[in-house]
Structures are given as structure tokens and as C-alpha cells.
Protein backbone atom coordinates (compact mmCIF):
# COMPACT_ATOMS: atom_id res chain seq x y z
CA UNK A 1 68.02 47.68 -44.86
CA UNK A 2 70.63 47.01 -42.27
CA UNK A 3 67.73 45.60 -40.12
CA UNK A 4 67.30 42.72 -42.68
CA UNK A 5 71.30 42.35 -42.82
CA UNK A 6 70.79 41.99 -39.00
CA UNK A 7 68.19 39.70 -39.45
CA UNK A 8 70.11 37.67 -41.56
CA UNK A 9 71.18 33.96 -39.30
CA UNK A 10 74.77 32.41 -39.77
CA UNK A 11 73.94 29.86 -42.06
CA UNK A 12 72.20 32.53 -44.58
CA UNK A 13 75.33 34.48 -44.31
CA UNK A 14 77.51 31.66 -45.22
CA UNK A 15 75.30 30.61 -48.34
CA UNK A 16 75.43 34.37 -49.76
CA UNK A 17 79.61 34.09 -49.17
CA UNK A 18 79.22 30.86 -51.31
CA UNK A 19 77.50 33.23 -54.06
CA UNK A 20 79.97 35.41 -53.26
CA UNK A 21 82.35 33.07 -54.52
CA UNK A 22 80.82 31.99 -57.69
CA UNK A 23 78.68 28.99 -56.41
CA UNK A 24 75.77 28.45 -57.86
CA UNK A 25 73.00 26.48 -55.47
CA UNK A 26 74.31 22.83 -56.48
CA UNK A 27 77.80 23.56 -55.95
CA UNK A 28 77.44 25.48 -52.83
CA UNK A 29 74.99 22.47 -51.33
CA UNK A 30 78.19 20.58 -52.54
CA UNK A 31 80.61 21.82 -50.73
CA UNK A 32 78.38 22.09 -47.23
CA UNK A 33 77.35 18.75 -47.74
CA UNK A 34 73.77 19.59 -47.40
CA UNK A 35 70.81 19.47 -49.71
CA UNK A 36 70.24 21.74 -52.68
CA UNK A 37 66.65 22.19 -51.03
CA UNK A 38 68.20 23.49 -47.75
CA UNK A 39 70.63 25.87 -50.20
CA UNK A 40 67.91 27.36 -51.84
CA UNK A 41 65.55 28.06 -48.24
CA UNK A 42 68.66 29.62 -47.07
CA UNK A 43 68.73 31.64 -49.97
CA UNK A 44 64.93 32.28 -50.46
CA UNK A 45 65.19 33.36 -46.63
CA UNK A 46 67.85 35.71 -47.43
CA UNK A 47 65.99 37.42 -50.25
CA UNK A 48 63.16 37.75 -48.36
CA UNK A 49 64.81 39.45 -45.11
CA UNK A 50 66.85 41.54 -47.38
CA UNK A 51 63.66 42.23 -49.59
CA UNK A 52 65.64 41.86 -52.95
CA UNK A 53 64.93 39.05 -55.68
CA UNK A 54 68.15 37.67 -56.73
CA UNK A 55 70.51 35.87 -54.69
CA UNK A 56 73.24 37.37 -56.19
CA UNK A 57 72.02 40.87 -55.19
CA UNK A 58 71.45 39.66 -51.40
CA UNK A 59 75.13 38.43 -51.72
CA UNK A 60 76.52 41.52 -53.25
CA UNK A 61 74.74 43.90 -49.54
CA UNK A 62 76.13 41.24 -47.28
CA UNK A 63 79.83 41.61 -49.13
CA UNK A 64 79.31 45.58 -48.72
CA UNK A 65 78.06 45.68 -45.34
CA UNK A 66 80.73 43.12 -44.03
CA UNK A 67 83.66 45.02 -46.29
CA UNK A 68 83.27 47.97 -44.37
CA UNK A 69 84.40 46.29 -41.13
CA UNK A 70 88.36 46.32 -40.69
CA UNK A 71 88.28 43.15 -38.36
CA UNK A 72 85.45 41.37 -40.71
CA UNK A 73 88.32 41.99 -43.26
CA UNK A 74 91.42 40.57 -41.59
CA UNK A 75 89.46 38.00 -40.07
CA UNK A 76 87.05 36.46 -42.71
CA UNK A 77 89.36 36.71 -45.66
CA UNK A 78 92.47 35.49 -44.05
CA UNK A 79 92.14 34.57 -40.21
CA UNK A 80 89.28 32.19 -39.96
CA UNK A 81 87.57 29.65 -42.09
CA UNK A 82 83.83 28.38 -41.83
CA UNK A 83 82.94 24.73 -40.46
CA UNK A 84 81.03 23.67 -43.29
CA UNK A 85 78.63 21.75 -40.36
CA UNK A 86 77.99 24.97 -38.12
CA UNK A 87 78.93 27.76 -40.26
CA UNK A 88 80.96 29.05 -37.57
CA UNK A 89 84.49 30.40 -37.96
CA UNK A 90 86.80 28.25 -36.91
CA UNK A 91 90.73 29.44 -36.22
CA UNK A 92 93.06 28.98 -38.48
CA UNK A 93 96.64 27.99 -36.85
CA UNK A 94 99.63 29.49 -37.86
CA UNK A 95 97.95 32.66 -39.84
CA UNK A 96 99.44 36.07 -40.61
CA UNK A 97 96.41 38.35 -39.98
CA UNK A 98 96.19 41.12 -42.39
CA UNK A 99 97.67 39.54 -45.09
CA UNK A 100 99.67 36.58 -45.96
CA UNK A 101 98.79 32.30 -45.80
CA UNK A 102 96.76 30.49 -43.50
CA UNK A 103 96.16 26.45 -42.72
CA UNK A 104 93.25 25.41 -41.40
CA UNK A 105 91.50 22.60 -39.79
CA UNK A 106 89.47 21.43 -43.18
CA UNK A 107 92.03 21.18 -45.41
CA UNK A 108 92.12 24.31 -47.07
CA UNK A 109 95.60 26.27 -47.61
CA UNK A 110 95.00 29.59 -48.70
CA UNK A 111 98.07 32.06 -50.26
CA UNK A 112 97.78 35.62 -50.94
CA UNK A 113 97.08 39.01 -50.43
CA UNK A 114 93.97 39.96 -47.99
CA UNK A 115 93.25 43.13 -51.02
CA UNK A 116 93.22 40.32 -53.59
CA UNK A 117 91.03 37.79 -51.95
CA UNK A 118 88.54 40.77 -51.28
CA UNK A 119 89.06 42.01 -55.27
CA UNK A 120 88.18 38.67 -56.27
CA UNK A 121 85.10 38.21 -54.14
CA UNK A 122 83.67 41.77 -55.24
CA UNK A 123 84.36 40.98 -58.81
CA UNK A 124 82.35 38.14 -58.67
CA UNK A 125 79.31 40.08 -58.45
CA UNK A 126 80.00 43.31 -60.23
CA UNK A 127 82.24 42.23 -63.28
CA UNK A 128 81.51 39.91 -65.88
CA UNK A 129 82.53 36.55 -66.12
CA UNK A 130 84.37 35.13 -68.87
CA UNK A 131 84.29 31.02 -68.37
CA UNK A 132 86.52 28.31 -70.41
CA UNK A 133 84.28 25.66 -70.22
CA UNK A 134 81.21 23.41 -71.67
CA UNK A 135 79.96 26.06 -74.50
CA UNK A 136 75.92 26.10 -74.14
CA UNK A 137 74.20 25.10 -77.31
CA UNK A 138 74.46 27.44 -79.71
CA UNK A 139 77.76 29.69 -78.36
CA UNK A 140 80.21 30.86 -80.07
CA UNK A 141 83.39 29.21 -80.23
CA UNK A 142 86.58 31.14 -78.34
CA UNK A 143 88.01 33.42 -80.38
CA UNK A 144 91.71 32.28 -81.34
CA UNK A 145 92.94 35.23 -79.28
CA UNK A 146 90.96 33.97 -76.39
CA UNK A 147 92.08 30.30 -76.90
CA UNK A 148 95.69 31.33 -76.80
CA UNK A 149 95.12 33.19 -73.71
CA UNK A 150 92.92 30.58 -71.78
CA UNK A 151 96.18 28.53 -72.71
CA UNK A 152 99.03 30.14 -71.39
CA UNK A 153 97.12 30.93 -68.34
CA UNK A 154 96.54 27.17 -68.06
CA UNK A 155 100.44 26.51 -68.80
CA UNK A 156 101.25 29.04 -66.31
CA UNK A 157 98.93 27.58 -63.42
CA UNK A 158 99.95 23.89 -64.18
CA UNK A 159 103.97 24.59 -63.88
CA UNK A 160 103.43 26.68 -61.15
CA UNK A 161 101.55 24.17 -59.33
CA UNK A 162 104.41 21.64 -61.06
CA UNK A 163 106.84 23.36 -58.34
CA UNK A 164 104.70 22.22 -55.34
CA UNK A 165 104.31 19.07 -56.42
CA UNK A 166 108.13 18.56 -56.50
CA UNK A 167 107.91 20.05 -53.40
CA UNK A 168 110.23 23.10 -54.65
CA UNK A 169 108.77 26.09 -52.48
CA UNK A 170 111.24 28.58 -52.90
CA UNK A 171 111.35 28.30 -56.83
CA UNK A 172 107.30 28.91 -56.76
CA UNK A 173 107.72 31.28 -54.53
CA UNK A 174 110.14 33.05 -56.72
CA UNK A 175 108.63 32.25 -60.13
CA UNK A 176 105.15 33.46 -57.96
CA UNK A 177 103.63 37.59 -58.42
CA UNK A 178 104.70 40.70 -56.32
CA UNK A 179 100.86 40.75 -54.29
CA UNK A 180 102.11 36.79 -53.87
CA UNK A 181 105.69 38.33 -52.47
CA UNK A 182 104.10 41.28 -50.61
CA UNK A 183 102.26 38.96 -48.75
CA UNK A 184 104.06 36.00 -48.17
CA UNK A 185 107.28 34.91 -46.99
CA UNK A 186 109.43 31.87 -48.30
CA UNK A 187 109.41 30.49 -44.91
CA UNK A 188 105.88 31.00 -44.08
CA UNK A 189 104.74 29.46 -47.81
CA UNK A 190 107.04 26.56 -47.14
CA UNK A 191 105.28 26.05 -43.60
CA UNK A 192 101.75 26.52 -44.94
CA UNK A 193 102.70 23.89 -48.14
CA UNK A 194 104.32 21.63 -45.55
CA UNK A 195 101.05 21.50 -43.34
CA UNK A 196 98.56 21.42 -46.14
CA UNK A 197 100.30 20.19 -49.54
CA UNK A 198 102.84 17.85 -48.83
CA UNK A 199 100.13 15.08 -46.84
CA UNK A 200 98.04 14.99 -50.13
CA UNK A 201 100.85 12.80 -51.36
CA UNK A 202 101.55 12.99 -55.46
CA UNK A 203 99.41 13.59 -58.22
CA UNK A 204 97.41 11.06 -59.50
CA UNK A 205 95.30 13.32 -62.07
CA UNK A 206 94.80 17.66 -62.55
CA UNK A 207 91.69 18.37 -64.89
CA UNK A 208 90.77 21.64 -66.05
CA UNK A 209 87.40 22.91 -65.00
CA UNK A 210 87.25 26.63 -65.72
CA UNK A 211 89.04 29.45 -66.02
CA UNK A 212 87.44 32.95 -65.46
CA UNK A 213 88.51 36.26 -65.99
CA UNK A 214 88.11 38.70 -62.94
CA UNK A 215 87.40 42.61 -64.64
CA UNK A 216 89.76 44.51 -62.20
CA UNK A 217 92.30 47.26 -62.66
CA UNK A 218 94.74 47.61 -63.85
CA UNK A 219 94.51 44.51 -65.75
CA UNK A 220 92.71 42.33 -65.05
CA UNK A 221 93.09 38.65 -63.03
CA UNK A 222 92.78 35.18 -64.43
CA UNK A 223 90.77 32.31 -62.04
CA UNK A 224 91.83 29.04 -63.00
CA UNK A 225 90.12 25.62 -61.16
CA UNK A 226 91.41 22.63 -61.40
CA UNK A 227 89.81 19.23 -59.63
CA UNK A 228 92.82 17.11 -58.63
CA UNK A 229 92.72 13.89 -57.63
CA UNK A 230 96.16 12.85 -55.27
CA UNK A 231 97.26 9.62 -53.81
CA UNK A 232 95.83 10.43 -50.07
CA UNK A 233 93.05 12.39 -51.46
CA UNK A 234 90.57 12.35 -54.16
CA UNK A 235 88.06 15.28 -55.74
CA UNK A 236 90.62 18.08 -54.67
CA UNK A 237 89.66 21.83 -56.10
CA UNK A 238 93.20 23.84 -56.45
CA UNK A 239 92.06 27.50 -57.45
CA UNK A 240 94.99 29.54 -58.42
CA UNK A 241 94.88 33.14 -59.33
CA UNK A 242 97.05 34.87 -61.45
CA UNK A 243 97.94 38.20 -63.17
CA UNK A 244 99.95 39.56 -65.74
CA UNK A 245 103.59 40.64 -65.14
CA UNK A 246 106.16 41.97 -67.76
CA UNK A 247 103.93 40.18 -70.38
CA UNK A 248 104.06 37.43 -68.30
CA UNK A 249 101.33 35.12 -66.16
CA UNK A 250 102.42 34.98 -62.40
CA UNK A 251 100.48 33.31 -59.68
CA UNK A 252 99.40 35.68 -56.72
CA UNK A 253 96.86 33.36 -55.11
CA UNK A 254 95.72 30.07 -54.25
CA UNK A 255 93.49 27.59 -52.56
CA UNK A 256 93.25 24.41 -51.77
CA UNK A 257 89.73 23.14 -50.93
């Protein structure tokens, strides 16, 4: 099987790390820019080299052969990002390899700990997948618990993100989790929000899109996406991450795409 890993190209590679992420074909053609045709060659490509029949399978091998490589690790997660055009990795300035926040060229500002973005990436494919969102026809209705908790995870992501708007880095750094502390500093967050954050200009709108619950020990993470619209930017995804602390929600990651 690792012949068909090897036999995989670059832009197959960075489809499946779209699945990875919890695209689907449309939204991963989305944020490429490319056709949902071209997605789904890559991916019908992919299946076939890998001789599997479900994308998400051919995602889950390349996440396990490329997790076993330190430098893919330090690199992927936190050191480079992917051109969207190419697929190639393209530096990001001012990052912390093996752990902490990087800037780079697209736009993006990612914050957190290399173990959680590789937690959250694994758990997209193994765990399942708990979604606040458009209810298919015929689903169930949250339960009340679940409503209360999609809510205070929403409260907690909103004031959080409240803190950057104001442009108040160490209170969200403070008011942020201990894998958010562990790997970040004040001054590097600052930097990173300062580079990334502070150009978008103020908040125009923040809608709720989903929020997903990641199955991981020891209890569990909380995904919530936002699309933001700013005043020097419009159609902005903010995904922030967070976990309970002291019966508490607490940020420990985010992006900016």
C-alpha cells in the first residue's frame, strides 16, 4: 500500500488533507478555487491508487502515513501552509516550529498546540461528528441538554473572539486554555493578531455555521465556525476550538481562513 501512497501526486494529497479537515467535495473545490469536477478526479484518482472506495478512507492512510513523520508533523501542522494554486507549501514567516502560531502569506493565522491541530485532524475521520446546524428532514430536534451546550460554547467562542476584536490580546490570551498557554506566548499571539487580525479592520457581521464536537480524551473538544464578514474583508471563516476547563469553555485554537 505504501506504493499507492507514493503514487499519490501533490494535488491528490492536498484534496485528502481537505477531507481531512471536514470538507466535503463542494467546500474543498471552494476553498481551492477550482471546480467540484476537478475535486472529485482528484479524489476518484486517489481511491483508485490507494485501491480503497471512500474518500474518507484514502484520507484517513494519507493522515497515518504522513503522522508518522516527525518533520511532516512540525512542518505541515504548524510551519507551512499550502498555495491553494500549486498545492505547494509555502513558508510561513514568523512561526514557532513545533508548536505555537504561525502567519502566513494567504491570510490564514493559525493559534495552538501542534498535538491539538493533529487531534483534531484524526478525529475527523475516526470519531463521530456531532453538527449544530440545518437539521435534515425528518431529525430530531437537539436535545435541551445539547441546546444549552451548543450555546455556551457559542457564548464562549463569540467573547473570546470579542477580545480580538477590541484588539485586547493579553486578556484573550489570559481568558484562553492551558494547550493555548503551553503553546503560545503573549508576545508572539499579539505579533501573529497584529499581522493577521488587526488589517481585517472591525466587524461588520459573525454568523454561526456549525459547531462540532471532536470525540477525544479526556473530554472531549468543541469546533465552532463562524463566517465573518469585516470592513477590509468579506466571507471570512474564524474556526475556534475549545475545551472544557474547571466547568468552564476555554479557547485552545484558532484559524483564520
Amino acid at each position: 500500500m505504501g506504493d499507492g501512497l507514493d503514487a499519490l501526486t501533490d494535488k491528490e494529497k492536498q484534496t485528502l488533507r481537505l477531507i481531512v479537515r471536514g470538507y466535503d467535495a463542494k467546500s474543498a473545490a471552494r476553498h481551492l478555487d477550482i471546480s467540484v469536477h476537478t475535486v472529485n478526479e482528484r479524489l476518484r484518482g486517489a481511491r483508485r491508487k490507494l485501491e480503497v472506495s471512500s474518500s474518507r478512507e484514502a484520507a484517513r492512510m494519507l493522515m497515518a502515513e504522513e503522522s508518522a513523520t516527525p518533520d511532516f508533523l512540525a512542518r505541515k501542522n504548524l510551519g507551512e501552509a499550502e498555495s491553494a494554486a500549486t498545492g505547494e507549501p509555502v513558508p510561513l514567516p514568523g512561526t514557532r516550529h513545533g508548536g505555537g502560531w504561525g502567519v502566513g502569506r494567504t491570510g490564514a493565522l493559525l493559534i495552538g498546540g501542534i498535538a491539538m491541530s493533529l487531534l483534531a485532524a484524526a478525529l475527523l475521520l475516526s470519531a463521530p461528528l456531532m453538527t449544530n446546524g440545518p437539521m435534515a428532514d425528518g431529525a430530531s430536534p437537539p436535545s435541551a441538554e445539547d441546546a444549552a451546550r451548543d450555546s455556551a460554547v457559542e457564548a464562549a467562542a463569540r467573547n473570546w473572539l470579542a477580545l480580538g476584536d477590541a484588539g485586547n490580546w493579553q486578556g484573550a490570551f489570559d481568558s484562553a486554555g492551558k494547550s493555548f498557554h503551553d503553546a503560545n506566548t503573549v508576545a508572539g499571539w499579539a505579533e501573529a493578531s497584529q499581522q493577521v487580525r488587526v488589517p481585517l479592520g472591525a466587524v461588520v457581521s459573525r454568523d454561526l455555521q456549525t459547531i462540532r464536537y471532536l470525540n477525544a480524551p479526556p473530554h472531549g473538544f468543541q469546533e465552532v465556525r463562524f463566517r465573518t464578514t469585516f470592513a477590509n474583508k468579506a466571507d471570512v471563516i474564524e474556526t475556534v476550538t475549545l475545551q472544557k476547563e474547571g466547568g468552564a469553555w476555554k479557547v485552545v485554537g484558532i484559524l483564520i481562513d
